[in-house]
Protein backbone atom coordinates (compact mmCIF):
# COMPACT_ATOMS: atom_id res chain seq x y z
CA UNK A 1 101.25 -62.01 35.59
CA UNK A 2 98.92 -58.94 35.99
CA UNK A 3 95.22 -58.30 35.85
CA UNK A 4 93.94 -56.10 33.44
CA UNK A 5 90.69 -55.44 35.46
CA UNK A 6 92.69 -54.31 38.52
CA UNK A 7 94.49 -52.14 36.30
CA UNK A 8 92.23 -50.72 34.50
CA UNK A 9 90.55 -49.68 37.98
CA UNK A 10 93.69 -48.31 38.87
CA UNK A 11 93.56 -45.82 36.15
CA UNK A 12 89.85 -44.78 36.41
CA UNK A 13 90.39 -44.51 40.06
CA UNK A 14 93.72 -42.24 39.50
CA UNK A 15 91.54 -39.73 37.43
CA UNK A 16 88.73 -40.13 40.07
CA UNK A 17 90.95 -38.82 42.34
CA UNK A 18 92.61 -36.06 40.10
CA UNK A 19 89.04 -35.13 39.07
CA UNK A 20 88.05 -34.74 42.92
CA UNK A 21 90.93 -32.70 44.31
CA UNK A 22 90.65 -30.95 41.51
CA UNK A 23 87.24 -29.96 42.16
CA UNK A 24 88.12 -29.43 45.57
CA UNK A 25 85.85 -32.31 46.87
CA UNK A 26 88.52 -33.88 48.44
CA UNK A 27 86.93 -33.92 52.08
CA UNK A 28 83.98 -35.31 50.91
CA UNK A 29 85.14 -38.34 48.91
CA UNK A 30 87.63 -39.54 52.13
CA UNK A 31 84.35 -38.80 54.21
CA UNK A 32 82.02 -41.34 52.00
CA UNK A 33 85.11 -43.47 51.73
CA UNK A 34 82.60 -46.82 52.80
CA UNK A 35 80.30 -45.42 49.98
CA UNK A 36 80.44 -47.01 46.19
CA UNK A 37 82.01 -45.44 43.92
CA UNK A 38 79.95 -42.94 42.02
CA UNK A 39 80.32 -43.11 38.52
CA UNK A 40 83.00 -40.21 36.74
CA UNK A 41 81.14 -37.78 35.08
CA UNK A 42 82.30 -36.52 31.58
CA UNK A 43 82.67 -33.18 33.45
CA UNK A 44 84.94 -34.96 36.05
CA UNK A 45 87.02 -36.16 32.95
CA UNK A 46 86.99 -33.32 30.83
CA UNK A 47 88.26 -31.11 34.11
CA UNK A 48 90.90 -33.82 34.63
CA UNK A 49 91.69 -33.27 30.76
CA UNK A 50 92.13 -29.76 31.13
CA UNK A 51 93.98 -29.15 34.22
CA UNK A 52 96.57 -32.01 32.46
CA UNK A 53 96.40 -30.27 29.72
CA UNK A 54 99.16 -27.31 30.68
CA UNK A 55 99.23 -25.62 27.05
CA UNK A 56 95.38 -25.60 26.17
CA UNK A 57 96.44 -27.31 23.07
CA UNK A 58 93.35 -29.93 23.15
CA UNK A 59 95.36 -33.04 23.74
CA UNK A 60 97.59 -34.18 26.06
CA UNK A 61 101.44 -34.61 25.38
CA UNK A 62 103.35 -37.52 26.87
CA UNK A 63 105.00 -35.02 29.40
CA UNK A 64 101.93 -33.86 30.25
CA UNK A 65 100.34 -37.00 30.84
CA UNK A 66 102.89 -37.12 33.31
CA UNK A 67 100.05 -35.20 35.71
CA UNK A 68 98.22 -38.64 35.67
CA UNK A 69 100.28 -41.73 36.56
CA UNK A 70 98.02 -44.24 35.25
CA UNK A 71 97.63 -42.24 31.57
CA UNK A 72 101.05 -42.06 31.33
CA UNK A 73 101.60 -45.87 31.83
CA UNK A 74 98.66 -46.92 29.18
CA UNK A 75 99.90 -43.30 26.92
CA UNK A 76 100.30 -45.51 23.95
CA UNK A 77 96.97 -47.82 24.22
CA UNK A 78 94.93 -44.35 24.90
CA UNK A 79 96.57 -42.84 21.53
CA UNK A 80 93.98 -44.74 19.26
CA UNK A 81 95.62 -42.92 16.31
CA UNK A 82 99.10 -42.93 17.09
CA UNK A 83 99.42 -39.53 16.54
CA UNK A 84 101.89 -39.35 19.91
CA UNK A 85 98.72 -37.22 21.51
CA UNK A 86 96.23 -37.92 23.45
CA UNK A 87 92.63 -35.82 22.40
CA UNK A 88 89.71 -35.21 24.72
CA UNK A 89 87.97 -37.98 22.70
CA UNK A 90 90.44 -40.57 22.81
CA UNK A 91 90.87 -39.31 26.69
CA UNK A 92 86.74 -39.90 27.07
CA UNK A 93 87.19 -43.43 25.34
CA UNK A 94 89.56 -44.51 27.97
CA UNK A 95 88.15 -43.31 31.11
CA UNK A 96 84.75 -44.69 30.30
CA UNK A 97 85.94 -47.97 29.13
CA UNK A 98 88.19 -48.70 32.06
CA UNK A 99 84.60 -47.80 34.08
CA UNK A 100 83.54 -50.81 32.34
């Protein structure tokens, strides 16, 4: 029914993107656009993480995962401890493994 690859690009790509306008790179990225894709930094991440992250708390909620389409939809496979948060590490975990 669906491909867990392609979706798992999905999501890395959706934080790409947050990451980039984020960063204010925009212009560049739709300019190298026939490029590959550079690998996401853990400061790419951790900025996406932060700007999600509305309250400072250190983890995301499931309203603010909202901010990230993709981390909303996988919310409960990213909560490795089903704590209903999602921390910077478990945040890491996922964007690196769905590089992979």
């Amino acid at each position: 029914m669906f491909d867990r690859k392609r979706i798992d690009l999905f999501e890395a790509r959706s934080v790409m993107l947050f990451a980039t306008l984020t960063l204010g790179t925009a212009g560049a990225t739709f300019a190298q656009s026939s490029m590959p894709e550079a690998p996401v930094s853990n400061s790419e991440i951790s900025a996406a993480f932060a700007t999600a992250d509305k309250d400072a708390s250190g983890s995301l909620s499931r309203e603010e995962a909202k901010s990230l389409p993709a981390v909303a939809e996988s919310f409960a496979q990213i909560d490795v401890n089903k704590d209903g948060a999602i921390s910077m590490a478990e945040f890491m975990r996922a964007m690196k493994d769905s590089k992979g």
